[in-house]
N, C-alpha and C. Protein backbone atom coordinates (compact mmCIF):
# COMPACT_ATOMS: atom_id res chain seq x y z
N UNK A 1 96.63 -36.45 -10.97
CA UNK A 1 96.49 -35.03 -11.21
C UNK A 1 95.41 -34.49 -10.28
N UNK A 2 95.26 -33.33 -9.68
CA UNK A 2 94.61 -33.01 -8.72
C UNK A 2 93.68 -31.98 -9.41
N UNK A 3 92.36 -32.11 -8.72
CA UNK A 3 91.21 -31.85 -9.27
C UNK A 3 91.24 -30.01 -9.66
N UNK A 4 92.49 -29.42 -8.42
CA UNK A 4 92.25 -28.08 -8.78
C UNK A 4 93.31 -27.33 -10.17
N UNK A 5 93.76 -28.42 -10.15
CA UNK A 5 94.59 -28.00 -12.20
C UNK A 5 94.58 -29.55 -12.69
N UNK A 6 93.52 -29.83 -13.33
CA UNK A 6 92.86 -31.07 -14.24
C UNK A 6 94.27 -30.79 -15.78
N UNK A 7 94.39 -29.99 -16.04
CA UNK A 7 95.39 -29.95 -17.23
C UNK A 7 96.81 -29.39 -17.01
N UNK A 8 97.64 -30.69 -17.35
CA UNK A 8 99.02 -30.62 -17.60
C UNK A 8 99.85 -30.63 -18.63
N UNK A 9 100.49 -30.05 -18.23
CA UNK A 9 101.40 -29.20 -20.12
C UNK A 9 102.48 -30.47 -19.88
N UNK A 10 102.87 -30.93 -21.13
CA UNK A 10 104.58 -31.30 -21.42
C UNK A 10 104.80 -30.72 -22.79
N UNK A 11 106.34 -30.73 -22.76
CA UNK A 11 107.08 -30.31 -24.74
C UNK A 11 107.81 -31.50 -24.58
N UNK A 12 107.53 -32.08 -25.89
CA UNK A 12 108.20 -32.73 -26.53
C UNK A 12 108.88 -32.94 -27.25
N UNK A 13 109.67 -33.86 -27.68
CA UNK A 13 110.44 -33.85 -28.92
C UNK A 13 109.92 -35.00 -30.08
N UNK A 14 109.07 -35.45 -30.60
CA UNK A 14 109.51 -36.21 -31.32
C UNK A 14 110.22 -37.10 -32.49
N UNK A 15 110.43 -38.37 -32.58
CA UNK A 15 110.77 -39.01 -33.63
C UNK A 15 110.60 -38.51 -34.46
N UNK A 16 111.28 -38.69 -36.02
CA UNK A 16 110.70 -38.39 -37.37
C UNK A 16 109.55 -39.60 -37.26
N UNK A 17 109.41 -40.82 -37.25
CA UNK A 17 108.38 -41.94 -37.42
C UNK A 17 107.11 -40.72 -36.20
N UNK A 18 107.17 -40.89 -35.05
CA UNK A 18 106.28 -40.56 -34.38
C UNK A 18 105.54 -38.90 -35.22
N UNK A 19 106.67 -38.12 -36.02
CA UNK A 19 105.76 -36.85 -36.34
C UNK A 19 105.07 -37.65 -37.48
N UNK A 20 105.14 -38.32 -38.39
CA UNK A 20 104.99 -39.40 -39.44
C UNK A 20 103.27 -39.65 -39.22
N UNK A 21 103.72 -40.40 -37.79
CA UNK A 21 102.19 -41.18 -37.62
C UNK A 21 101.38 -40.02 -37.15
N UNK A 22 101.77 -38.80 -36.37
CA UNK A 22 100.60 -37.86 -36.45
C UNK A 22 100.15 -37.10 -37.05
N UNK A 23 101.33 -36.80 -38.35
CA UNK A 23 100.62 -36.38 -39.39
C UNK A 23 99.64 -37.02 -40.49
N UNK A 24 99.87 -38.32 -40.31
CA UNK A 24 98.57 -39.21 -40.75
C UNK A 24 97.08 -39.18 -40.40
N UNK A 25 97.28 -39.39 -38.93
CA UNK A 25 96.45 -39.71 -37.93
C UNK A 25 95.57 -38.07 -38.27
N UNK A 26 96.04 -36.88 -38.24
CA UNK A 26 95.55 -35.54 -38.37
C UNK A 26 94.68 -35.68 -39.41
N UNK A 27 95.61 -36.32 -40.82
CA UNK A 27 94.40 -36.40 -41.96
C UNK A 27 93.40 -37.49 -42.11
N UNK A 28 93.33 -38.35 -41.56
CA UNK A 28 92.53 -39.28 -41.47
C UNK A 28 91.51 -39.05 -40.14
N UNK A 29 91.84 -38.45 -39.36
CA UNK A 29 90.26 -38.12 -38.17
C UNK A 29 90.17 -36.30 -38.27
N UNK A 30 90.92 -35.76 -39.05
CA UNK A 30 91.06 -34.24 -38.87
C UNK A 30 90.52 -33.68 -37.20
N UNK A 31 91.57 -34.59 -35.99
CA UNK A 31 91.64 -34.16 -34.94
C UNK A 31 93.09 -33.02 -34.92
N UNK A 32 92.70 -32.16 -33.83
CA UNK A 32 94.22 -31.56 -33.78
C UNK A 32 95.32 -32.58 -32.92
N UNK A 33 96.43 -32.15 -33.38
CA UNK A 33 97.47 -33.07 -32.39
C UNK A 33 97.24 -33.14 -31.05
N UNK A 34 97.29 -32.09 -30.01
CA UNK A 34 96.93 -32.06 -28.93
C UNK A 34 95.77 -32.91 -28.67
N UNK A 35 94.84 -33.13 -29.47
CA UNK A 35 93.85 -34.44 -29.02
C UNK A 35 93.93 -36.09 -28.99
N UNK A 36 95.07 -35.84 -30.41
CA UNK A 36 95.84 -37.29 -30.70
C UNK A 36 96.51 -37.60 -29.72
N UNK A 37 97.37 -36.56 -29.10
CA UNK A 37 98.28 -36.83 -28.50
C UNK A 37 97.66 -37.23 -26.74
N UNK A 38 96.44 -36.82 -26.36
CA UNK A 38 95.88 -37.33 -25.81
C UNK A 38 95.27 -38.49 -25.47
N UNK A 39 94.15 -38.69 -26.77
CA UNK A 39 94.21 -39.90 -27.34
C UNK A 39 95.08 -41.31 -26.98
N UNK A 40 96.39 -41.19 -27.50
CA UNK A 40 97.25 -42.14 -27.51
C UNK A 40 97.61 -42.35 -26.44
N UNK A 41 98.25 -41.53 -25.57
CA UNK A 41 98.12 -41.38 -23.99
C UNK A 41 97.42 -42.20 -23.62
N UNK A 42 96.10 -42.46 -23.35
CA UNK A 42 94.74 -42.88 -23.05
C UNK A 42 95.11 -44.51 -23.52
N UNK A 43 95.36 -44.43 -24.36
CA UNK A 43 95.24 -46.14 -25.33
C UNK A 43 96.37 -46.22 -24.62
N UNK A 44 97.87 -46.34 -24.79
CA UNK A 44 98.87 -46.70 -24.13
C UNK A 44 98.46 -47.01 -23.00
N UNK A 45 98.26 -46.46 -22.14
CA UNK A 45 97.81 -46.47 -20.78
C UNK A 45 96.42 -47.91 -20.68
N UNK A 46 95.41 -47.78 -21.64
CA UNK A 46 94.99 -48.78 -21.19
C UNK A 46 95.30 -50.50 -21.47
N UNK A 47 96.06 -50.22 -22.57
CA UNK A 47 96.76 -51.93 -23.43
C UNK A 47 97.90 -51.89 -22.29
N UNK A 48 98.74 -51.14 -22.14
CA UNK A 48 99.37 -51.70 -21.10
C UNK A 48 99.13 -52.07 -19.59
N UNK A 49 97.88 -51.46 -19.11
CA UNK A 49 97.26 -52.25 -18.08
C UNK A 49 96.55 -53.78 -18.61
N UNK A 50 96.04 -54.23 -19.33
CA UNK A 50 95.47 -55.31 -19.82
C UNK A 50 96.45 -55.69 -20.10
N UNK A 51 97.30 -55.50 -20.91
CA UNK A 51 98.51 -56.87 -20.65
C UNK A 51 99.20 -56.78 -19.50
N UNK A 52 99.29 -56.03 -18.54
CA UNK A 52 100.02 -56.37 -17.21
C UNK A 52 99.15 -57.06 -16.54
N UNK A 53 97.88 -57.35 -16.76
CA UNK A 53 97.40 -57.80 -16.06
C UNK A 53 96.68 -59.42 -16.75
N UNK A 54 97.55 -59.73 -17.52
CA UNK A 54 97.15 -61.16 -18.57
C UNK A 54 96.62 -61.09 -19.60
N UNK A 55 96.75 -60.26 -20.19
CA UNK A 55 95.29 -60.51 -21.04
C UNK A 55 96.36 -60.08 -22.60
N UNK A 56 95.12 -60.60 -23.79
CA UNK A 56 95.82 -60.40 -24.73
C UNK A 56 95.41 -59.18 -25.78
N UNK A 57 95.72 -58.92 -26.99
CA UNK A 57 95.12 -58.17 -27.77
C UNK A 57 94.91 -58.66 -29.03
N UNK A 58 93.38 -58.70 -29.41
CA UNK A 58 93.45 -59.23 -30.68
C UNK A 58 92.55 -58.28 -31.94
N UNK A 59 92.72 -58.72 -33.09
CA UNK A 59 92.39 -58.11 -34.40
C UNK A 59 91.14 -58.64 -35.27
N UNK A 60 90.16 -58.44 -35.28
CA UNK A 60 89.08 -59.59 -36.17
C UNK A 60 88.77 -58.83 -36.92
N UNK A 61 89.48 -59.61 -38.30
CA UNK A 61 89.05 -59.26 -39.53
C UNK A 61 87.45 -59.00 -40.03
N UNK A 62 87.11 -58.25 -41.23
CA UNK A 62 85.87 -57.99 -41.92
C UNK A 62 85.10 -59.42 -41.77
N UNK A 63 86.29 -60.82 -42.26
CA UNK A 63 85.51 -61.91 -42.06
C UNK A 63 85.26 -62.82 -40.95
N UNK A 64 85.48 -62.01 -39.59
CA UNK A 64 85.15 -62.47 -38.64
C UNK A 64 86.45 -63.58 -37.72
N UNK A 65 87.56 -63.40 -38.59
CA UNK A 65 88.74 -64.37 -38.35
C UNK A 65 89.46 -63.00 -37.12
N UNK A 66 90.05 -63.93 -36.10
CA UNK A 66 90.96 -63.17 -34.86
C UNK A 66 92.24 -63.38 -35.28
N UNK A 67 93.09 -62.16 -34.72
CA UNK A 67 94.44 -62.25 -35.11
C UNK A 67 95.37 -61.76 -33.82
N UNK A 68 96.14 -62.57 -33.10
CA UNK A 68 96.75 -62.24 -32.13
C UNK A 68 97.78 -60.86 -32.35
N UNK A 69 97.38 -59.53 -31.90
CA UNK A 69 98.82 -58.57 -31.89
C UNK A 69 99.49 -58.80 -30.76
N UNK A 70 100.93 -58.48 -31.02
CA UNK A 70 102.20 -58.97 -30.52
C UNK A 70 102.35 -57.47 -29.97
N UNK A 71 102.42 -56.79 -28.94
CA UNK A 71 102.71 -55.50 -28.56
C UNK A 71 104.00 -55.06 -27.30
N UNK A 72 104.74 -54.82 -27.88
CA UNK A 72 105.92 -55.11 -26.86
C UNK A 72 105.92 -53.43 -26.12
N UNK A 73 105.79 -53.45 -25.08
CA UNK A 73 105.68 -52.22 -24.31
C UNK A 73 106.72 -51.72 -23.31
């Protein structure tokens, strides 16, 4: 994206599951969508560079135990 228009519009359509998870996501960080939807952008973008590039993703529980996620992209 070029420095002299930093912000780009898309419309979307989504899933019933995908409106699902952002209407969750809204009540649990009371971000607006447009930030989630940023957000996720951002994360997608970086788990799928780390696994293209070897690496794995993992989960450590409260008690300190790791849990391999399986993320198919």
């Amino acid at each position: 994206m070029s420095e002299e228009n930093p912000v780009g519009r898309v419309n979307v359509a989504l899933v019933a599951e995908a409106v699902d998870a952002l209407a969750k996501l809204q009540d649990r960080t009371g971000l607006k969508k447009v930030d989630l939807v940023n957000r996720a952008l951002q994360v997608y973008e970086f788990i799928d560079a780390e696994l293209k590039a070897g690496k794995q993703v993992l989960l450590r529980d409260e008690d300190g135990r790791d849990q391999l996620v399986k993320i198919f992209l």
